[in-house]
C-alpha atoms as a PDB file:
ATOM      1  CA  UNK A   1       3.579  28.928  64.904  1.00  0.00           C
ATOM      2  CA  UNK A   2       1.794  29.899  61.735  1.00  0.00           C
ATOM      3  CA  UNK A   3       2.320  26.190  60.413  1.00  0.00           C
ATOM      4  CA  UNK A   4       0.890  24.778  63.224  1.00  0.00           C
ATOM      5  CA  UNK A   5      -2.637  27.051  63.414  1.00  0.00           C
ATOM      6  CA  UNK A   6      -2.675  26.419  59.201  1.00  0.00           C
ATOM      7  CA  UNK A   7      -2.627  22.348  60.492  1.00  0.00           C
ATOM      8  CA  UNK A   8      -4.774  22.973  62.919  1.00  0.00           C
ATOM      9  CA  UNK A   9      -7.369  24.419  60.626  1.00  0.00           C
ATOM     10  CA  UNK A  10      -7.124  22.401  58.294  1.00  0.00           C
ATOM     11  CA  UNK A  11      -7.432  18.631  60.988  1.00  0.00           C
ATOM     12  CA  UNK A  12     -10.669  20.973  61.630  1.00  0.00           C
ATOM     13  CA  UNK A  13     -11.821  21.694  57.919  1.00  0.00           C
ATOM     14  CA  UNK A  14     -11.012  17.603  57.516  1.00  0.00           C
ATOM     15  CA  UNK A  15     -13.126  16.481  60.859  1.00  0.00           C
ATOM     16  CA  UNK A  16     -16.131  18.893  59.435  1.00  0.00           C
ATOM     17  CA  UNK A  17     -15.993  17.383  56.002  1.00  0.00           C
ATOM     18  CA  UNK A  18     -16.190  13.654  56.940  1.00  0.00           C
ATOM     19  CA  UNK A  19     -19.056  14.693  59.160  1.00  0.00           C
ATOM     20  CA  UNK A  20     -21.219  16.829  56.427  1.00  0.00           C
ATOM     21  CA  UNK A  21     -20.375  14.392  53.629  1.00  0.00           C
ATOM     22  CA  UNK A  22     -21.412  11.596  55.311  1.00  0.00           C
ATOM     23  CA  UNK A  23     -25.192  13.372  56.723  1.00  0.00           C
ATOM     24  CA  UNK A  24     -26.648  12.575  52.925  1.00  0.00           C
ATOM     25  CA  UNK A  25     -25.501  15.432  50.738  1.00  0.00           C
ATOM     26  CA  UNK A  26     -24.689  14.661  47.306  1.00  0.00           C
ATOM     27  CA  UNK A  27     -22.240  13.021  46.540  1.00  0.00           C
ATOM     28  CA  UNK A  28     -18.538  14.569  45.927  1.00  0.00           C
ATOM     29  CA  UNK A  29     -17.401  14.220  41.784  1.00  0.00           C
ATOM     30  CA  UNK A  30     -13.970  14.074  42.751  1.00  0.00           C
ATOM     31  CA  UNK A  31     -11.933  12.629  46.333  1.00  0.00           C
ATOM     32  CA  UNK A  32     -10.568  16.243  48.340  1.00  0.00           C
ATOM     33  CA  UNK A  33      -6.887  15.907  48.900  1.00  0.00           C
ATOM     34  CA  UNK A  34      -4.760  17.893  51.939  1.00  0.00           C
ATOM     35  CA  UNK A  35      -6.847  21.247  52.393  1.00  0.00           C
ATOM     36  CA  UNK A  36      -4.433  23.956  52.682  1.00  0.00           C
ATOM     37  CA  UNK A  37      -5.223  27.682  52.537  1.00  0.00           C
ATOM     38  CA  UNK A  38      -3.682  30.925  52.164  1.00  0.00           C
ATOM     39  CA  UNK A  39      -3.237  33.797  55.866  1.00  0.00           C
ATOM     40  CA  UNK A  40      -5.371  35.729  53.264  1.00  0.00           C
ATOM     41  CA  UNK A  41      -8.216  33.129  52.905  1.00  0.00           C
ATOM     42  CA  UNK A  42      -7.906  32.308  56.473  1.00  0.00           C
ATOM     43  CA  UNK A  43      -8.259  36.009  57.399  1.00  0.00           C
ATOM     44  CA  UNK A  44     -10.866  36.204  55.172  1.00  0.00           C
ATOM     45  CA  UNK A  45     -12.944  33.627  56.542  1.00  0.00           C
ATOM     46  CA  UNK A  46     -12.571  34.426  59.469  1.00  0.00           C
ATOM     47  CA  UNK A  47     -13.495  38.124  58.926  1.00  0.00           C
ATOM     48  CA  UNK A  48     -17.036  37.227  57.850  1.00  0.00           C
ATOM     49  CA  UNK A  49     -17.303  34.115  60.567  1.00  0.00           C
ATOM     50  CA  UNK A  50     -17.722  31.926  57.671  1.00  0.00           C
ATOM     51  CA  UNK A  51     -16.791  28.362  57.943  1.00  0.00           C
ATOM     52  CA  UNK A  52     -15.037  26.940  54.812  1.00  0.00           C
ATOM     53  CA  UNK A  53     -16.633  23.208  54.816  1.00  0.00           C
ATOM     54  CA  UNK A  54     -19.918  24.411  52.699  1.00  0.00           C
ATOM     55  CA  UNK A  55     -17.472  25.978  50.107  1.00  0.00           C
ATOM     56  CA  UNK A  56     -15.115  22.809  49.612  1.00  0.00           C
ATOM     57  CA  UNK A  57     -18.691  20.474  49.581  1.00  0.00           C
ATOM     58  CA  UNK A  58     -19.920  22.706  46.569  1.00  0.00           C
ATOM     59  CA  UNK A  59     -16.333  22.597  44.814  1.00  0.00           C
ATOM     60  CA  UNK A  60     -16.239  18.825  45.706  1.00  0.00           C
ATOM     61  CA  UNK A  61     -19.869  18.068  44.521  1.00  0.00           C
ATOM     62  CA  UNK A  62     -18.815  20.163  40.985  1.00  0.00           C
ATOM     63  CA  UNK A  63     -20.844  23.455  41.772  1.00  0.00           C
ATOM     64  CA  UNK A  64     -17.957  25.694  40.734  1.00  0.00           C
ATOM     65  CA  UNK A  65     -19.459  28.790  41.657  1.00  0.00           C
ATOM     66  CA  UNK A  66     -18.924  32.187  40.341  1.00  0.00           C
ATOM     67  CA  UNK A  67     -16.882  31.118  36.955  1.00  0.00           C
ATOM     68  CA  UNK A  68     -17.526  32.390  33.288  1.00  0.00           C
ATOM     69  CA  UNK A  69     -18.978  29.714  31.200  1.00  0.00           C
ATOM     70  CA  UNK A  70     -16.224  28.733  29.447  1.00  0.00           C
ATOM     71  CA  UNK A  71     -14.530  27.629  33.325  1.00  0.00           C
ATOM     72  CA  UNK A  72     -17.186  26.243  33.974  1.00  0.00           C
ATOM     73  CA  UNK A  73     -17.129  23.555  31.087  1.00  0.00           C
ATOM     74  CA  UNK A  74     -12.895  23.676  31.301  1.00  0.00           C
ATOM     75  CA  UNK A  75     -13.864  22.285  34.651  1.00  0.00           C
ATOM     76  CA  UNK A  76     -15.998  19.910  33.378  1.00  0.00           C
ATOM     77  CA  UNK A  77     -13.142  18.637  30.703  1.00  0.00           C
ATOM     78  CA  UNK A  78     -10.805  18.722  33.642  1.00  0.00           C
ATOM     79  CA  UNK A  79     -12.814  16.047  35.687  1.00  0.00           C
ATOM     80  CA  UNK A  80     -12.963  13.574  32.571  1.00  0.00           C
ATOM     81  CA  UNK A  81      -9.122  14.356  31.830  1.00  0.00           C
ATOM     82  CA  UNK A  82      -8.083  14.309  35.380  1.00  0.00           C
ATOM     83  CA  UNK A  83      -6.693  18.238  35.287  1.00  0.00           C
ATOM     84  CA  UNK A  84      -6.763  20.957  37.515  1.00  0.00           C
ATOM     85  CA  UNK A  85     -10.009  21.878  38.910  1.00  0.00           C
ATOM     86  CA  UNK A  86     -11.042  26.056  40.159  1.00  0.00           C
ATOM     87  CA  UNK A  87     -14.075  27.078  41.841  1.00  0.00           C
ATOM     88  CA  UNK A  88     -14.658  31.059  42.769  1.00  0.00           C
ATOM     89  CA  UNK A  89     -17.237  31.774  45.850  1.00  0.00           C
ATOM     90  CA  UNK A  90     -18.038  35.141  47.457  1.00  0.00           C
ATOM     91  CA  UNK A  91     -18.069  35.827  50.954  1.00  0.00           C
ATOM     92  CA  UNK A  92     -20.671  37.959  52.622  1.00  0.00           C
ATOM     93  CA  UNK A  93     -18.737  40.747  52.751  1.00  0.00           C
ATOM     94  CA  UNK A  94     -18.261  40.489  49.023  1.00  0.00           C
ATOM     95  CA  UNK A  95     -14.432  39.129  49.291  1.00  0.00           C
ATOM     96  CA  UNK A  96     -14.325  36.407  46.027  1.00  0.00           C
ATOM     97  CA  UNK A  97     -12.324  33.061  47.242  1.00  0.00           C
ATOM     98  CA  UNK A  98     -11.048  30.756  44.763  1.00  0.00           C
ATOM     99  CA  UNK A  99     -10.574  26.969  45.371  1.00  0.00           C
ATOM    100  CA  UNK A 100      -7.881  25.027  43.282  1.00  0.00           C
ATOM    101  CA  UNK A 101      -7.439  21.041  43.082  1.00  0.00           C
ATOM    102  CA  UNK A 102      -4.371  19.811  42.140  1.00  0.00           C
ATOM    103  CA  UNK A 103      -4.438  17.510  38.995  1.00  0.00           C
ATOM    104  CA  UNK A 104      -3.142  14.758  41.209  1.00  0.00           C
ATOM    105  CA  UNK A 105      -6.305  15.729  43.618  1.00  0.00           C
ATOM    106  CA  UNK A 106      -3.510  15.414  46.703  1.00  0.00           C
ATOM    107  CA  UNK A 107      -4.388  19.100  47.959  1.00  0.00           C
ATOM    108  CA  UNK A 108      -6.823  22.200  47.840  1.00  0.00           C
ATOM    109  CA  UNK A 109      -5.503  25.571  47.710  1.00  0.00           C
ATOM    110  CA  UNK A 110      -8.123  28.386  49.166  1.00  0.00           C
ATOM    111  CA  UNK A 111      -6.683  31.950  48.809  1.00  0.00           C
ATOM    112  CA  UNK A 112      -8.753  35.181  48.515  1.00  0.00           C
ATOM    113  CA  UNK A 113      -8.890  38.070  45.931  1.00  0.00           C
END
């Protein structure tokens, strides 16, 4: 059951993404893989009635968020080298999620602090 709701958020998360990326937003740095996400990061979401398209967009578009400088430019390395990517994002109620891309770029992993 809780496989099935996690695919079923995530066909969503998909459907919402093609439709945002394609309304003239800038352009992604890097393709999004399988979007997969934590109960946490789901409950999370969910808990603030946040939708999580605008935070993969930024992650996708290289606006890593809330990272430390020296993230920030490891991220930067990481999309020349074709490494892992992170991104860190708080929620309105002040709950930090964190956004990890594969090297491989097949999947994003949400999961909250």
């Amino acid at each position: 059951m809780r496989r099935l709701r996690e695919r079923r958020v995530a066909a969503g998360i998909l459907r919402q993404r093609r439709v945002a990326m394609s309304a003239g937003q800038v352009p992604a740095k890097f393709p999004l893989g399988q979007v997969v996400a934590t109960p946490g990061a789901l409950a999370a979401l969910q808990a603030t009635g946040q939708n999580p398209v605008p935070f993969l967009q930024r992650h996708a578009q290289g606006d890593w968020g809330e990272l430390a400088a020296d993230d920030v430019q490891e991220n930067e390395f990481a999309l020349t080298y074709g490494l892992r990517l992170l991104s860190a994002y708080s929620l309105k109620d002040g709950t930090r999620i964190w956004i990890i891309t594969e090297a491989d770029r097949a999947r994003e992993l949400g999961f909250a602090e």
